[in-house]
C-alpha atoms as a PDB file:
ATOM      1  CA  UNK A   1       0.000   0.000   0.000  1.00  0.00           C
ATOM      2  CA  UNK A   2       0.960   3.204  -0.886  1.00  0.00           C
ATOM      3  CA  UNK A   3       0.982   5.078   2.420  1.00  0.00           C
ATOM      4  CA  UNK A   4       1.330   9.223   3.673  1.00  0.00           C
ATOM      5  CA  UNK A   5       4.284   9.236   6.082  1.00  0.00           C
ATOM      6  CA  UNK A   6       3.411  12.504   8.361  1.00  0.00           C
ATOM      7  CA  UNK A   7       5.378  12.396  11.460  1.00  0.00           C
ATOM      8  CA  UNK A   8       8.477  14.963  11.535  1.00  0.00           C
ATOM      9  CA  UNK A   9      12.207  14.068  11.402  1.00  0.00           C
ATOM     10  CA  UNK A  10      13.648  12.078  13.018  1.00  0.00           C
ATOM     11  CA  UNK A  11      10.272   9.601  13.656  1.00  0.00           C
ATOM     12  CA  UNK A  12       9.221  10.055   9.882  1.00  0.00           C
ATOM     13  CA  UNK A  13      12.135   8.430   8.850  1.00  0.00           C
ATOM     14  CA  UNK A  14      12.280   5.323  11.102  1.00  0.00           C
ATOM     15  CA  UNK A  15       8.454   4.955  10.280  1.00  0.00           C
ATOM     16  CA  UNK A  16       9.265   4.736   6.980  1.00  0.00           C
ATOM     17  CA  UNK A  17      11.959   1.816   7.297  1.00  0.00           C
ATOM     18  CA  UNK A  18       9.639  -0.196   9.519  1.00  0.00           C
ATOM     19  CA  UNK A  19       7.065  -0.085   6.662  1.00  0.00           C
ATOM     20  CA  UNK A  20       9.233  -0.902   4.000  1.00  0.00           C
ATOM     21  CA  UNK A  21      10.120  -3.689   5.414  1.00  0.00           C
ATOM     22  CA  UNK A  22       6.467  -4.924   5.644  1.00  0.00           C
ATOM     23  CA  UNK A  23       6.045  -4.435   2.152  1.00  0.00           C
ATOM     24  CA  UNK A  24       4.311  -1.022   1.753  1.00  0.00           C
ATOM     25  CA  UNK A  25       5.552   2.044  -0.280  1.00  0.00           C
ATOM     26  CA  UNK A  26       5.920   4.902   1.938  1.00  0.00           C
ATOM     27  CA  UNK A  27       5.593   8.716   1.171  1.00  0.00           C
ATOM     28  CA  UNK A  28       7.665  10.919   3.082  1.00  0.00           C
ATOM     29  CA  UNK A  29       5.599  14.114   4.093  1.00  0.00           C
ATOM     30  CA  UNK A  30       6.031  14.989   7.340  1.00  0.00           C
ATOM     31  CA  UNK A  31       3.028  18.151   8.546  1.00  0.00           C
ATOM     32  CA  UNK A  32       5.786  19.538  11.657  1.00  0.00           C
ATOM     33  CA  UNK A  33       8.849  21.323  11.493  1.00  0.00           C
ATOM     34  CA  UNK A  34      10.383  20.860  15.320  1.00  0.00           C
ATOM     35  CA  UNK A  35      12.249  23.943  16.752  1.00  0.00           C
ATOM     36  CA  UNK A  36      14.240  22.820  19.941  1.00  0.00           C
ATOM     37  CA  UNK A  37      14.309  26.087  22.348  1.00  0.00           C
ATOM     38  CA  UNK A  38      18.120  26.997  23.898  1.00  0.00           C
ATOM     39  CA  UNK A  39      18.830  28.549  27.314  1.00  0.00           C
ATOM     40  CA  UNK A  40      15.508  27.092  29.048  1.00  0.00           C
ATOM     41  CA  UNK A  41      15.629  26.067  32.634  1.00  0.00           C
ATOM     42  CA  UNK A  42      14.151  23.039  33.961  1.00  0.00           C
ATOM     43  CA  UNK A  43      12.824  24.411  37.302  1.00  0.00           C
ATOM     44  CA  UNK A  44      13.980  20.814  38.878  1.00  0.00           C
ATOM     45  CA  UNK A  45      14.016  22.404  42.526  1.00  0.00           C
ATOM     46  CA  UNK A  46      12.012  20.371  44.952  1.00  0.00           C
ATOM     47  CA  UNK A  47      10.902  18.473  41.746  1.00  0.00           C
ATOM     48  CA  UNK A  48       9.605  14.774  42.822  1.00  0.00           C
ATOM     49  CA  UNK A  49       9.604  13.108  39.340  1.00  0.00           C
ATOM     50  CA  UNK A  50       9.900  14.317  35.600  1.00  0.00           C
ATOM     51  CA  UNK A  51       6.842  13.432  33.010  1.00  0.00           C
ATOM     52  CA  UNK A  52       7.393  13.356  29.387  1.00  0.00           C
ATOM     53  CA  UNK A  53       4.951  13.102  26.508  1.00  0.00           C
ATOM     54  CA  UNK A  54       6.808  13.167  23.429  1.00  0.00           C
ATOM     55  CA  UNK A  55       9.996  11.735  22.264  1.00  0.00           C
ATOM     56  CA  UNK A  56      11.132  15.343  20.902  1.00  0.00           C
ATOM     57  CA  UNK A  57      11.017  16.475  24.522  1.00  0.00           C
ATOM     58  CA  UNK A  58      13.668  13.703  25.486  1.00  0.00           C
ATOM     59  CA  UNK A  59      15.726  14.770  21.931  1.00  0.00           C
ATOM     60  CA  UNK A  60      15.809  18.536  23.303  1.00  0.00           C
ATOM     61  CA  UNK A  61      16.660  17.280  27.365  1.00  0.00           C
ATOM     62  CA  UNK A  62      19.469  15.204  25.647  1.00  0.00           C
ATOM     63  CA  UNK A  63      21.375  18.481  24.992  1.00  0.00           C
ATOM     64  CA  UNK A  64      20.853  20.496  28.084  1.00  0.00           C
ATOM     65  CA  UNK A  65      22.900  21.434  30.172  1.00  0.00           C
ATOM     66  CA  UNK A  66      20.935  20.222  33.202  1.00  0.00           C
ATOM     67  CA  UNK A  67      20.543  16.601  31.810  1.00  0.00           C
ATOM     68  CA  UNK A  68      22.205  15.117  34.249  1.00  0.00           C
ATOM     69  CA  UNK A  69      20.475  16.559  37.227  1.00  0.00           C
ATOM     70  CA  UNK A  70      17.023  15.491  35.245  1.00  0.00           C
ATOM     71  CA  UNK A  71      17.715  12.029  34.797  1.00  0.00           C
ATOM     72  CA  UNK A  72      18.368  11.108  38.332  1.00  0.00           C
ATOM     73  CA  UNK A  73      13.944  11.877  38.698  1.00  0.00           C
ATOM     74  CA  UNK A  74      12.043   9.072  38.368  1.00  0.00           C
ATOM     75  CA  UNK A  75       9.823   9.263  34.997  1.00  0.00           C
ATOM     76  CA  UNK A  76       6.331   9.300  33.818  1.00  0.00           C
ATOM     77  CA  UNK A  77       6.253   8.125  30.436  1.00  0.00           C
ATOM     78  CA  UNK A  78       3.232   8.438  27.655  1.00  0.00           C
ATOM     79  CA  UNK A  79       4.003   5.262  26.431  1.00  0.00           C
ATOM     80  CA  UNK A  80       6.686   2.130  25.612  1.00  0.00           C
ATOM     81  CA  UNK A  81       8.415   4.124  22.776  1.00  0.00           C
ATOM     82  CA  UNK A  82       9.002   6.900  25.414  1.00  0.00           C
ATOM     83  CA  UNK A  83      10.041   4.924  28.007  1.00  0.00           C
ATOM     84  CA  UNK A  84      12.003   3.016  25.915  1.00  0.00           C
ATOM     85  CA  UNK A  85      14.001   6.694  24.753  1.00  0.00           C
ATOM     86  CA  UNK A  86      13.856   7.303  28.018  1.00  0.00           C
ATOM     87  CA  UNK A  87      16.370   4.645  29.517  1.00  0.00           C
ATOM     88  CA  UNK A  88      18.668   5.430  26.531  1.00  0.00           C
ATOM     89  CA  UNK A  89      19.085   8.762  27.742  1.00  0.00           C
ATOM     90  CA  UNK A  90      19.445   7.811  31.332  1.00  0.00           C
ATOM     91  CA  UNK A  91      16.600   7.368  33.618  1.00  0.00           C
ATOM     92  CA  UNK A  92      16.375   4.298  35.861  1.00  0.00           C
ATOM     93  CA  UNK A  93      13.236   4.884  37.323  1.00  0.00           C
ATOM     94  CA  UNK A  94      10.596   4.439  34.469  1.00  0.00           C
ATOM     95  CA  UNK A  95       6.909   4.699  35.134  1.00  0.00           C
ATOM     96  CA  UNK A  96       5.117   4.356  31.376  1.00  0.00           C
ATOM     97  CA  UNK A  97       1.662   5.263  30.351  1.00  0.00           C
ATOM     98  CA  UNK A  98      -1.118   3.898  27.769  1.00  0.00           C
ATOM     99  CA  UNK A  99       0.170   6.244  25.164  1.00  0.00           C
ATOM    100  CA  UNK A 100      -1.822   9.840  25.576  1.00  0.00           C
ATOM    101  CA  UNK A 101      -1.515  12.630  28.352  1.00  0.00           C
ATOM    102  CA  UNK A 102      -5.159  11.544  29.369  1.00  0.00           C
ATOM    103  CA  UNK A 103      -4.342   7.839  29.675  1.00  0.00           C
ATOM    104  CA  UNK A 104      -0.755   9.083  31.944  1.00  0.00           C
ATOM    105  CA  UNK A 105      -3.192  11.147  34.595  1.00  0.00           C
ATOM    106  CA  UNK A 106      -4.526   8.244  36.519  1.00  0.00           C
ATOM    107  CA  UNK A 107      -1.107   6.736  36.718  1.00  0.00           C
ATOM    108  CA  UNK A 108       0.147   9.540  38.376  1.00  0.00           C
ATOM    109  CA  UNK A 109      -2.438  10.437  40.983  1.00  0.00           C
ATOM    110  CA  UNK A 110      -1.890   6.890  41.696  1.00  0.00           C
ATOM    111  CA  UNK A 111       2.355   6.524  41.942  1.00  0.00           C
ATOM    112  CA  UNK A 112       2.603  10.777  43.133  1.00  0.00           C
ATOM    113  CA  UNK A 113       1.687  12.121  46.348  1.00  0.00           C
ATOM    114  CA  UNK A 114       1.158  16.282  46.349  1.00  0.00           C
ATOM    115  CA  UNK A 115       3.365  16.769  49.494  1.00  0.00           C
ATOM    116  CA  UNK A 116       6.324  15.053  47.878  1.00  0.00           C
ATOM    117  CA  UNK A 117       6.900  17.886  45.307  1.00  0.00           C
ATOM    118  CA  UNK A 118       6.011  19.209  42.190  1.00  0.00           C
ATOM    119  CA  UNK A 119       6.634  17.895  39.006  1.00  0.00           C
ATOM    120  CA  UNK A 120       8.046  18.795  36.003  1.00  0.00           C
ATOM    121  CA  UNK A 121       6.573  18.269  32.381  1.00  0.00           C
ATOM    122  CA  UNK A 122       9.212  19.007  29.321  1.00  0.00           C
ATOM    123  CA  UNK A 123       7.435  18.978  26.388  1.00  0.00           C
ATOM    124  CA  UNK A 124       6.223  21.601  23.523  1.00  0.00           C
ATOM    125  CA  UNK A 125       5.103  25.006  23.359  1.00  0.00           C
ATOM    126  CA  UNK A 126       1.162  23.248  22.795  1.00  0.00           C
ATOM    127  CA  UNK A 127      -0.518  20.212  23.810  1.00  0.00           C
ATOM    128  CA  UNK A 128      -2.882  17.587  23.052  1.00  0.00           C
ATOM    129  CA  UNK A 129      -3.781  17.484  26.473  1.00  0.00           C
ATOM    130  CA  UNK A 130      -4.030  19.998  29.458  1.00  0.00           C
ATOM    131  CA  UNK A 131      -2.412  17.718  31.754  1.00  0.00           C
ATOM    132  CA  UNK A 132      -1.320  20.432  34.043  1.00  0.00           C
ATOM    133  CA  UNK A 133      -4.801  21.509  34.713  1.00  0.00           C
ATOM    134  CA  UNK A 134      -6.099  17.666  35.216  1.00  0.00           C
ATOM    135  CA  UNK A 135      -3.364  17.267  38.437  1.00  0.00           C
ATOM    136  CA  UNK A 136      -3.725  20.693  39.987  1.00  0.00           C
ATOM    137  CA  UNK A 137      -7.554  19.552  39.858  1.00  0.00           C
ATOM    138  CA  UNK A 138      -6.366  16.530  42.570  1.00  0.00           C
ATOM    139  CA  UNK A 139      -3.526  18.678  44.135  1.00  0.00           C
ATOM    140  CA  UNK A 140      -0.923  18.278  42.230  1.00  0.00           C
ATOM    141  CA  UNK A 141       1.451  20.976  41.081  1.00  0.00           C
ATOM    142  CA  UNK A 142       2.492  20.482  37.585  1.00  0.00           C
ATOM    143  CA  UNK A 143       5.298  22.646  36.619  1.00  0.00           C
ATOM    144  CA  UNK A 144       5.285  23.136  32.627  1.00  0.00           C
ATOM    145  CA  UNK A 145       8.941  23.667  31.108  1.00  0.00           C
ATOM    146  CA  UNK A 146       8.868  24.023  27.190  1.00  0.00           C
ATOM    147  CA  UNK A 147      11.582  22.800  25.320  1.00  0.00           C
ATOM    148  CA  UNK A 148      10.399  22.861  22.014  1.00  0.00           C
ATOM    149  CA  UNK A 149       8.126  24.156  19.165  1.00  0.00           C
ATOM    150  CA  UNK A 150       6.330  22.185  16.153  1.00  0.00           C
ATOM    151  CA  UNK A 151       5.427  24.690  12.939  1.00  0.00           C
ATOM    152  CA  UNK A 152       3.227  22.982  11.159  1.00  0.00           C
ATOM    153  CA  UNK A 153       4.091  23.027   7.352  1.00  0.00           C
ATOM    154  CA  UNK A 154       2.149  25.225   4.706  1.00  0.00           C
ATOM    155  CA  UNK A 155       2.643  23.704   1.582  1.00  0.00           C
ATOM    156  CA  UNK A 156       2.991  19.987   0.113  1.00  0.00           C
ATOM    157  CA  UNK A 157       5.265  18.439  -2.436  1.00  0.00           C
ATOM    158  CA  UNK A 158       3.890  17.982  -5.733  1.00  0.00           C
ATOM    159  CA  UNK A 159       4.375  13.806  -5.737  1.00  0.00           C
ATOM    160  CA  UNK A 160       2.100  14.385  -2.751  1.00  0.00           C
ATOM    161  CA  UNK A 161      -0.145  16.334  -4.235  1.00  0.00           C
ATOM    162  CA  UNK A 162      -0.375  14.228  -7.430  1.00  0.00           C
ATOM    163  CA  UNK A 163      -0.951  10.898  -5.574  1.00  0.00           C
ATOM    164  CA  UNK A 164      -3.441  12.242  -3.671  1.00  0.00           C
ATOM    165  CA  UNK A 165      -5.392  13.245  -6.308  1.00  0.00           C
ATOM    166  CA  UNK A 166      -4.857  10.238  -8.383  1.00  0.00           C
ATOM    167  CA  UNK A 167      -6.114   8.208  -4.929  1.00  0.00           C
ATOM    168  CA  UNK A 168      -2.066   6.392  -5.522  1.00  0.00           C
ATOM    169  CA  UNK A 169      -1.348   7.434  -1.606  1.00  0.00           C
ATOM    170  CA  UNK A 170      -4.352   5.322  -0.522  1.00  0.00           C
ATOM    171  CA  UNK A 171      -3.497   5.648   3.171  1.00  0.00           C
ATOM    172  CA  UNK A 172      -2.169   8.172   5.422  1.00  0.00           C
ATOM    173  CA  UNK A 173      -0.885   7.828   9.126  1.00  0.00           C
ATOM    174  CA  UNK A 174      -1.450  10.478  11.882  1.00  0.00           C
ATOM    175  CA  UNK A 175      -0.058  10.646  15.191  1.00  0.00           C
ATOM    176  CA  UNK A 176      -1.106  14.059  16.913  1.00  0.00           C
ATOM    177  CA  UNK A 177      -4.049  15.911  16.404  1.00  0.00           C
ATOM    178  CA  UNK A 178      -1.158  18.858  15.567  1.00  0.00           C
ATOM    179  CA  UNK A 179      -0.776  16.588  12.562  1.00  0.00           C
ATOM    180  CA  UNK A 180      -4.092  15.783  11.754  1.00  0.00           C
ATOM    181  CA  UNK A 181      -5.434  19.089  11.505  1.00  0.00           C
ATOM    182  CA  UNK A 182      -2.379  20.661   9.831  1.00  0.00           C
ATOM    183  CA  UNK A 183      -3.394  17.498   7.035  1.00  0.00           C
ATOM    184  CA  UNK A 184      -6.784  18.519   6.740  1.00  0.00           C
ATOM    185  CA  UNK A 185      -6.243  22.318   6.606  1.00  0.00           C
ATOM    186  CA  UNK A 186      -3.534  21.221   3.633  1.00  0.00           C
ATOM    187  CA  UNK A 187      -6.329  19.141   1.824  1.00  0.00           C
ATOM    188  CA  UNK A 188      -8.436  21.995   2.005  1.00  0.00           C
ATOM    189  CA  UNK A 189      -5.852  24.542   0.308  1.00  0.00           C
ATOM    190  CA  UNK A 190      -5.218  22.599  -2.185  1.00  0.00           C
ATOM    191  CA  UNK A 191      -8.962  21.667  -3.037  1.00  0.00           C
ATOM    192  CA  UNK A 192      -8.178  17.730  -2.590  1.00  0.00           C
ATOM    193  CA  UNK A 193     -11.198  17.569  -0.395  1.00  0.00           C
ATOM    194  CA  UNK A 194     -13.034  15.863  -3.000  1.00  0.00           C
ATOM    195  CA  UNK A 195     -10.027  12.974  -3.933  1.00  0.00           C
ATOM    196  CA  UNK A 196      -9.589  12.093  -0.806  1.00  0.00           C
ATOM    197  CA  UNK A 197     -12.576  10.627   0.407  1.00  0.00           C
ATOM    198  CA  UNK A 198     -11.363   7.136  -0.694  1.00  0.00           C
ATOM    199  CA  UNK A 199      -8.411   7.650   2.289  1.00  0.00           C
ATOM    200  CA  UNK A 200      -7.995   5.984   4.819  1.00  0.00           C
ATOM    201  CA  UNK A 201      -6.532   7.960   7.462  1.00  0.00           C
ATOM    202  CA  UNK A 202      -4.716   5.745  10.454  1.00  0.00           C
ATOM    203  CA  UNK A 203      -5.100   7.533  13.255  1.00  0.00           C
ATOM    204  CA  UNK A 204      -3.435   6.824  16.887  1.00  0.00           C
ATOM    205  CA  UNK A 205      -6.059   8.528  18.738  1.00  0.00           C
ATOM    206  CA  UNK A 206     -10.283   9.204  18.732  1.00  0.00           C
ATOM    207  CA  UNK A 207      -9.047  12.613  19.511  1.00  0.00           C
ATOM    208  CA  UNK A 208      -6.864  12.823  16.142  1.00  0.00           C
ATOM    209  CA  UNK A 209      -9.293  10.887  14.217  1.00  0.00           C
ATOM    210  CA  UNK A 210     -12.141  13.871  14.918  1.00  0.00           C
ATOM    211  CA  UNK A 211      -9.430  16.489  12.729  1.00  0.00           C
ATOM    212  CA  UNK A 212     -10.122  13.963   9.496  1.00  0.00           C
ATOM    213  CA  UNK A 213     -13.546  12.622   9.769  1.00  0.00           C
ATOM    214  CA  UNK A 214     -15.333  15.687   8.275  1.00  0.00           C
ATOM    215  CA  UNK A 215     -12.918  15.659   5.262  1.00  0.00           C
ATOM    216  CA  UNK A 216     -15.100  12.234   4.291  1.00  0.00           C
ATOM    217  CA  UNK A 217     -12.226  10.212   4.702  1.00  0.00           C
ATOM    218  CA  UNK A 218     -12.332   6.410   6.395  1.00  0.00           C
ATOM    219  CA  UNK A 219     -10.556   6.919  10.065  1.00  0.00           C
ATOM    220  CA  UNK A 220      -9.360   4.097  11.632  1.00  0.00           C
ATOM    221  CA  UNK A 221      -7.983   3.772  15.429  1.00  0.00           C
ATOM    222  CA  UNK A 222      -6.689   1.410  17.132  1.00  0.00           C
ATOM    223  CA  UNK A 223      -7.718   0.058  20.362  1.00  0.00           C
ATOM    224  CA  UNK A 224      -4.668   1.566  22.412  1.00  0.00           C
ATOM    225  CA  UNK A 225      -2.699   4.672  21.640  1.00  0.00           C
ATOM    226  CA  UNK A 226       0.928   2.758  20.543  1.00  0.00           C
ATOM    227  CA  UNK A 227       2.454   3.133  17.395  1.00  0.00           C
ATOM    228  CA  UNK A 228       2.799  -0.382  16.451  1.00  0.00           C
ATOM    229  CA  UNK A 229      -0.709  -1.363  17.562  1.00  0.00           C
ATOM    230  CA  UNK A 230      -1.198   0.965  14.915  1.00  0.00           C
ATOM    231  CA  UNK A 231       1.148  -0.351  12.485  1.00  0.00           C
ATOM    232  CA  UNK A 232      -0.700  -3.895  13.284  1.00  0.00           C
ATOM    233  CA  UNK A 233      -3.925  -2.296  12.501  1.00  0.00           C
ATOM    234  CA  UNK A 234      -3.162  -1.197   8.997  1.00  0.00           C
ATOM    235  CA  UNK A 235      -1.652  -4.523   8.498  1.00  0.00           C
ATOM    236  CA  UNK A 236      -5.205  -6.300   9.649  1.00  0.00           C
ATOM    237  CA  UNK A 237      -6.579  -4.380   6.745  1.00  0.00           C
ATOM    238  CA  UNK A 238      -9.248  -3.060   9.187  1.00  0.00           C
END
C-alpha cells in the first residue's frame, strides 16, 4: 500500500523503514517542522519526578545542560516508545503510560503524592492534552517547562499532491491531532477535499481521528494509543 508518512524528522524516517520492510511504499511528508528552544531552565528544585509526553522532549533534554540533574527523577512516560528513549538517555526509574496525556493522569495520581513535590513536564510550546490543569484539579502541582516548538508546514510536495489526487497514496498515518489538523487544513488549500474521500486515514487517537472525519475520509484507530498497535492495525486491513 501506498501510504502518507506525516510524522516529523527524526520519527518520519524510522516509520518509513519499519514499513518498508512490511512491504508497503511509503511517502515521506512529514506536517511539523520541530524547533528545539536553547537557554531554558528546567525548574527541577524540589521536583519529585519528571513526566514526558513526546519523544522530541527527550531529543531537546538530551542536549541540556541540566541533563544530568534530570535524569536522576524518576519518569512518567506516555508510552513504551518513550520509556524506551527514556532509559537510553538515562533514567532508571521508568513509570510508562497507555500512550496519551489523558491515559498518563490516573497513573500519576496513583504513583505521586502532592506533598512530595512538584513535578516537572518538558514537552512543547502546545498540547494535546491539558495535563497540568487535570493534576492541579487533585492537588498536584504540575510545573510546565517548554523545550520545544512544532510549525506545522504550509505547503505539500507535488508527488504528494499528485498521488493524492490520483487516490495512488491510498493511506495516510497520523499521530497528533497537531498533525491531523495541519493534514486537513492542507487538503483543504489545495482543493483535494473531493479525492480524498477514498483515504484511509490511520489515526493513533479518537481525539486525532475527529481532525479527518469531516474531510469524508475512512478513520481508523486502534484500540490503544501505541504506534505499532497501529502499524498492526493497517496490516489487519481493518
Amino acid at each position: 500500500m501506498r501510504l502518507l508518512v506525516t510524522r516529523p524528522e527524526p520519527d518520519a524516517t524510522r516509520e518509513v523503514e519499519t514499513l518498508m520492510a512490511l512491504g508497503h511504499d511509503p511517502v515521506r511528508a512529514p506536517l511539523l517542522e520541530i524547533e528545539f528552544l536553547e537557554d531554558v531552565p528546567l525548574n527541577l528544585d524540589g521536583a519529585q519526578a519528571i513526566v514526558i509526553t513526546s519523544r522530541n522532549a527527550l531529543r531537546a533534554l538530551g542536549t541540556h545542560p541540566e541533563r544530568d540533574k534530570a535524569v536522576a527523577l524518576p519518569i512518567f512516560a506516555v508510552g513504551e516508545a518513550t520509556a524506551w528513549a527514556a532509559r537510553q538517555l538515562g533514567f532508571t526509574e521508568v513509570t510508562i503510560g497507555p500512550g496519551t496525556g489523558a491515559g498518563l493522569h490516573p497513573i500519576i495520581c496513583q504513583e505521586v503524592h502532592p506533598s512530595h513535590g512538584p513535578l516537572v513536564h518538558i514537552g512543547a510550546e502546545k498540547v494535546a492534552f491539558d495535563l497540568r490543569g487535570a493534576l492541579e484539579s487533585d492537588g498536584i502541582d504540575l510545573r510546565r517547562v517548554v523545550l520545544y516548538r512544532s510549525h506545522p508546514v504550509e505547503t505539500l510536495s507535488e508527488d504528494v499532491v499528485d498521488g493524492l489526487k490520483s487516490g495512488d497514496i491510498e493511506g495516510a498515518l497520523l499521530l497528533s491531532p497537531r498533525t491531523a489538523r495541519a493534514f486537513a487544513r492542507l487538503v483543504q488549500r489545495y482543493g483535494l477535499v473531493t479525492e480524498v474521500k477514498g483515504l484511509v486515514c490511520y489515526c493513533l487517537s479518537k481525539a486525532i481521528a475527529e481532525a479527518v472525519v469531516p474531510l469524508g475520509v475512512e478513520a481508523c484507530v486502534p484500540q490503544f494509543a501505541r504506534e505499532e498497535d497501529l502499524i498492526t492495525l493497517l496490516e489487519s486491513g481493518a
